[in-house]
N, C-alpha and C. Protein backbone atom coordinates (compact mmCIF):
# COMPACT_ATOMS: atom_id res chain seq x y z
N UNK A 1 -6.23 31.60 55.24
CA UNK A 1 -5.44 32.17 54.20
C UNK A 1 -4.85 31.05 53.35
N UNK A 2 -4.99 31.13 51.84
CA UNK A 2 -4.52 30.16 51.11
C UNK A 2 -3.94 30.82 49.57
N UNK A 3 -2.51 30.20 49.96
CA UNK A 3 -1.89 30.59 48.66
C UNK A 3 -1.56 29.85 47.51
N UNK A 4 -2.31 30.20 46.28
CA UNK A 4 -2.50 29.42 45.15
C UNK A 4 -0.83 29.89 44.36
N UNK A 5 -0.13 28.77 43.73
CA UNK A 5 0.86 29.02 43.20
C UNK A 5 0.27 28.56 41.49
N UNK A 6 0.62 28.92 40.93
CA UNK A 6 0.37 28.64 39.08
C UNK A 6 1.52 28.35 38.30
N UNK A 7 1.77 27.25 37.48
CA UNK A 7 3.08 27.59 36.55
C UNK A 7 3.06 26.67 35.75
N UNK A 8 2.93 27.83 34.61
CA UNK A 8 2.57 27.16 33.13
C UNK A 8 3.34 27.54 32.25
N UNK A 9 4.04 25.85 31.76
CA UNK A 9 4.82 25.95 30.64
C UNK A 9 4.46 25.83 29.32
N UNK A 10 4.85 26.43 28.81
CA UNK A 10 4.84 26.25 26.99
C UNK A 10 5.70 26.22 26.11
N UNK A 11 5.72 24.80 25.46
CA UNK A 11 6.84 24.66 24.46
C UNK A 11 6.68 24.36 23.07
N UNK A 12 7.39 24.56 22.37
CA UNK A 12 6.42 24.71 21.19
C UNK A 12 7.60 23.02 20.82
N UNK A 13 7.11 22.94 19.15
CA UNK A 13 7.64 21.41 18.95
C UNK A 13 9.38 21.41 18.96
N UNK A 14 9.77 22.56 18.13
CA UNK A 14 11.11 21.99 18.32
C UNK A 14 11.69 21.96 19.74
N UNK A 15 11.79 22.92 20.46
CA UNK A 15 12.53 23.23 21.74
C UNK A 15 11.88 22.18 22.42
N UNK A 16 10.98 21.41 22.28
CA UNK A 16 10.55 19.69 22.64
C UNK A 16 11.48 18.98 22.33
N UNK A 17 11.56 19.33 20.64
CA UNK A 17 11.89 17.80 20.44
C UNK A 17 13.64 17.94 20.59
N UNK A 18 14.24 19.31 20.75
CA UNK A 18 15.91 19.35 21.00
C UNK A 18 15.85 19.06 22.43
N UNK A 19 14.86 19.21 23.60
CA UNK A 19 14.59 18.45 24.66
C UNK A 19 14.53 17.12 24.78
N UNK A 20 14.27 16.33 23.96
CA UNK A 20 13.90 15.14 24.03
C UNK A 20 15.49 14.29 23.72
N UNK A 21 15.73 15.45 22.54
CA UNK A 21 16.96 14.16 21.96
C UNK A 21 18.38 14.55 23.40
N UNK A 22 18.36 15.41 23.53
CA UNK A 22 19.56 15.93 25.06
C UNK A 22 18.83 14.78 25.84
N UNK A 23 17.73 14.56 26.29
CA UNK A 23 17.76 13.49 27.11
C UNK A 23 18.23 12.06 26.66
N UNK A 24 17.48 11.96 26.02
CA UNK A 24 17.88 10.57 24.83
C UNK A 24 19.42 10.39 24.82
N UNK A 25 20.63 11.36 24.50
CA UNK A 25 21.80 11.37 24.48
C UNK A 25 22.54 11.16 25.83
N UNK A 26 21.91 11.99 26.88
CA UNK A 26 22.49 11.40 28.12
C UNK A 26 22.23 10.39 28.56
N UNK A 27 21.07 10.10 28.59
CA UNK A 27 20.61 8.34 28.72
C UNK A 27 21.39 7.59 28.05
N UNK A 28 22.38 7.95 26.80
CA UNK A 28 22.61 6.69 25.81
C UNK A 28 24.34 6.81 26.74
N UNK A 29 24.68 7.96 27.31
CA UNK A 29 26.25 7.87 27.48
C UNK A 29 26.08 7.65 28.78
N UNK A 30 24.89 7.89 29.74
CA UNK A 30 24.85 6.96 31.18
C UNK A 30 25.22 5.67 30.95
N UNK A 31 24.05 4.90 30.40
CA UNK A 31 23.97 3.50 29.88
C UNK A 31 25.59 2.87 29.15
N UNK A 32 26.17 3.54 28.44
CA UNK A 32 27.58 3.10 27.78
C UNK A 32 28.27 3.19 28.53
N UNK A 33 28.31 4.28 29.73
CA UNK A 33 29.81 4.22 30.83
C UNK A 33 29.34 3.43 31.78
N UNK A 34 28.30 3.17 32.18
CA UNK A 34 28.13 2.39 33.10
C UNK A 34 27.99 1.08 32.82
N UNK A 35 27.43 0.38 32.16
CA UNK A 35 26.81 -0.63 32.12
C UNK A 35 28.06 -1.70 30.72
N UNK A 36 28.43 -0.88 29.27
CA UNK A 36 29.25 -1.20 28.25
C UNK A 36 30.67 -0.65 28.95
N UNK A 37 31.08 -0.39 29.74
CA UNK A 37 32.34 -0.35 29.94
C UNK A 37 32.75 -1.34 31.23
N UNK A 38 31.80 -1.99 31.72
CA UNK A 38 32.26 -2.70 33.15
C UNK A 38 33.25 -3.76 32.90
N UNK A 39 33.52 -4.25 31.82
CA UNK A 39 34.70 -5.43 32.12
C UNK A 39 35.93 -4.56 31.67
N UNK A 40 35.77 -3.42 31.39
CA UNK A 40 37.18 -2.22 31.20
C UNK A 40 37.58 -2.32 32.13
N UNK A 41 36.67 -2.08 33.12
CA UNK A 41 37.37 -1.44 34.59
C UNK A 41 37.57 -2.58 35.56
N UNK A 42 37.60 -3.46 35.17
CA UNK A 42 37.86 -4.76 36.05
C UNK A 42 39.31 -4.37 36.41
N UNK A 43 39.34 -5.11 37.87
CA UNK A 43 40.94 -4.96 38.12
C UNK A 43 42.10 -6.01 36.64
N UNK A 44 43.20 -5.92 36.55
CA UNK A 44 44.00 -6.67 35.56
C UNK A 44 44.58 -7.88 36.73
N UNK A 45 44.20 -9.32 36.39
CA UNK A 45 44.86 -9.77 37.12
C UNK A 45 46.38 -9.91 37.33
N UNK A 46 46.39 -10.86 38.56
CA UNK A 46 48.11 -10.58 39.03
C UNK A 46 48.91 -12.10 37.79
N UNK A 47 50.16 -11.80 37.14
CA UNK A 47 50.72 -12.86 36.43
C UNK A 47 51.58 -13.54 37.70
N UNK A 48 51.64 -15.26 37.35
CA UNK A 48 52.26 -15.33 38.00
C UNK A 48 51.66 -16.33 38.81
N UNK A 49 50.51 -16.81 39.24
CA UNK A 49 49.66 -16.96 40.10
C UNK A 49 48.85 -18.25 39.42
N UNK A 50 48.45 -19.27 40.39
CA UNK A 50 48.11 -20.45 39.71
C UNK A 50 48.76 -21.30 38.69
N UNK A 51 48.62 -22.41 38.63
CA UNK A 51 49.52 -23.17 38.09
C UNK A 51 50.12 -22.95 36.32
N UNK A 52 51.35 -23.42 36.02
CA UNK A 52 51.38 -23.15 34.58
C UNK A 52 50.77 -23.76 33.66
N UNK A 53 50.26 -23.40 32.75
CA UNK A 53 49.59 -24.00 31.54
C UNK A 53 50.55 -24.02 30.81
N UNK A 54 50.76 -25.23 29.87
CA UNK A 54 51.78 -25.34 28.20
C UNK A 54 50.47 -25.10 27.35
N UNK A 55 50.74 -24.62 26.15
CA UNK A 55 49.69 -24.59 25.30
C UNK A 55 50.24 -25.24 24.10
N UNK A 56 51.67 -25.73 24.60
CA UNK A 56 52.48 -26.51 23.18
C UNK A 56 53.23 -27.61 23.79
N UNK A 57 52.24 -28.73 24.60
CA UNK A 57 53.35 -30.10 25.43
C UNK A 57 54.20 -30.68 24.32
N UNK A 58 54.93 -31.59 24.73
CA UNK A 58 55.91 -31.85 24.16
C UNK A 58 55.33 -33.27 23.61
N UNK A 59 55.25 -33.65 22.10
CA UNK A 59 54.59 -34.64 22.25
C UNK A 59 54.99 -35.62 21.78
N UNK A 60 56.63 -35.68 21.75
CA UNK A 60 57.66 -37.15 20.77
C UNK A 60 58.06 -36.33 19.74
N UNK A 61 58.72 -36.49 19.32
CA UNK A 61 59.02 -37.11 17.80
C UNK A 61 58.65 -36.94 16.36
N UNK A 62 57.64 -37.70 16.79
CA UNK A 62 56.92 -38.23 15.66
C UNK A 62 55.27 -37.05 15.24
N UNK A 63 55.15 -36.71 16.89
CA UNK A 63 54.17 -35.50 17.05
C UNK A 63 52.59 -36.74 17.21
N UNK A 64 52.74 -38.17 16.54
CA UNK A 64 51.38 -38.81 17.45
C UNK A 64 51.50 -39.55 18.73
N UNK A 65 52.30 -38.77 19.20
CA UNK A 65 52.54 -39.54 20.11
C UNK A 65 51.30 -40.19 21.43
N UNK A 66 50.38 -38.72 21.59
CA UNK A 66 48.75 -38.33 22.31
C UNK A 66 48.32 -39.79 22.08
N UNK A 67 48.05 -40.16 20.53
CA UNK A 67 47.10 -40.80 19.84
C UNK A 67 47.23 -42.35 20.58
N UNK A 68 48.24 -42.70 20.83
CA UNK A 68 48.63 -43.93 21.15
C UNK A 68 48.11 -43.94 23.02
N UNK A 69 47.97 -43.38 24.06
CA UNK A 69 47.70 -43.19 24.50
C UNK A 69 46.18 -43.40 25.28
N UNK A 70 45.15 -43.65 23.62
CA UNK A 70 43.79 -43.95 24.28
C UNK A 70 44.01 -45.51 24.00
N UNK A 71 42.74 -46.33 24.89
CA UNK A 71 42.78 -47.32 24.90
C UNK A 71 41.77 -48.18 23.60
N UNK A 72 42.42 -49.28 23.33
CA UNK A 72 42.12 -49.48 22.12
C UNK A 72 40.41 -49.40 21.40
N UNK A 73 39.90 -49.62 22.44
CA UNK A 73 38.29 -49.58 22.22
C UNK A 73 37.74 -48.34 22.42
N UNK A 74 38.23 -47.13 22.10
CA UNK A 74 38.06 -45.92 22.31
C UNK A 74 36.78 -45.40 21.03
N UNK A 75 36.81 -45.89 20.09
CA UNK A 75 35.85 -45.81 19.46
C UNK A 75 34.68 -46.59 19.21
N UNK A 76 34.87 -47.97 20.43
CA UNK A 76 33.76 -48.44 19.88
C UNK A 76 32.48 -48.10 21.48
N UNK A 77 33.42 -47.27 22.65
CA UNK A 77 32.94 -47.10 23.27
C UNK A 77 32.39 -45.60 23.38
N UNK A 78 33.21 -44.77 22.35
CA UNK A 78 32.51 -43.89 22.09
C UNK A 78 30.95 -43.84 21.28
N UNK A 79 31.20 -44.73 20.25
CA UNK A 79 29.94 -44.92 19.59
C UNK A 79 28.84 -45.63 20.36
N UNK A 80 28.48 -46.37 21.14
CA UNK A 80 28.22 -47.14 21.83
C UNK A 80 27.02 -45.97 23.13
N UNK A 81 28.23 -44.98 23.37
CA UNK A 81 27.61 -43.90 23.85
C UNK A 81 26.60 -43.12 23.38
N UNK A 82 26.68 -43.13 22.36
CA UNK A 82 26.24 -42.14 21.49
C UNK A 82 24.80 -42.66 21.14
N UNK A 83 24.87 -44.14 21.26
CA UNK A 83 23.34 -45.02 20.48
C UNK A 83 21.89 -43.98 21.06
N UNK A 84 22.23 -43.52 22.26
CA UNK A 84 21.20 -43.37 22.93
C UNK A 84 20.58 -41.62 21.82
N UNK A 85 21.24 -41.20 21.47
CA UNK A 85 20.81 -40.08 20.55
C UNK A 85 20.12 -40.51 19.44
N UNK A 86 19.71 -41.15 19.16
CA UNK A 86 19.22 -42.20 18.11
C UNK A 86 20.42 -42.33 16.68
């Protein structure tokens, strides 16, 4: 004994193609929540934690104060470096 099952669909173009774009659209808002939102959902780190950064040291006075600081051949050993780039 053998039972044959049959099932045949027919669609004509539009009810295709409003098929096609519903897929197309969930694919596009899978892909955006999952994949374009992952550094959203990162935890927020904790403040507070690791050392402080200044982003404005204190620098004299005069404000060159940094400048004085490198040693005097600072440019000829920078250039010097550099020969090898042609």
């Amino acid at each position: 004994m053998t039972i044959t099952l049959t099932l045949t669909l027919t669609l004509d173009f539009t009810s295709l193609f409003v098929a096609l774009i519903i897929l197309i659209g969930i694919g596009y808002l899978y892909i955006r929540y999952r994949w374009l939102t992952k550094y959203s959902r990162l935890p927020v780190p904790q403040q507070g934690k690791g050392t402080p950064f200044d982003l404005h040291p204190d620098t004299g006075e005069d404000g060159n104060e940094n400048a004085s600081n490198y040693p005097d051949e600072f440019l000829g050993a920078f250039l010097s470096s550099i020969k090898i780039f042609g």
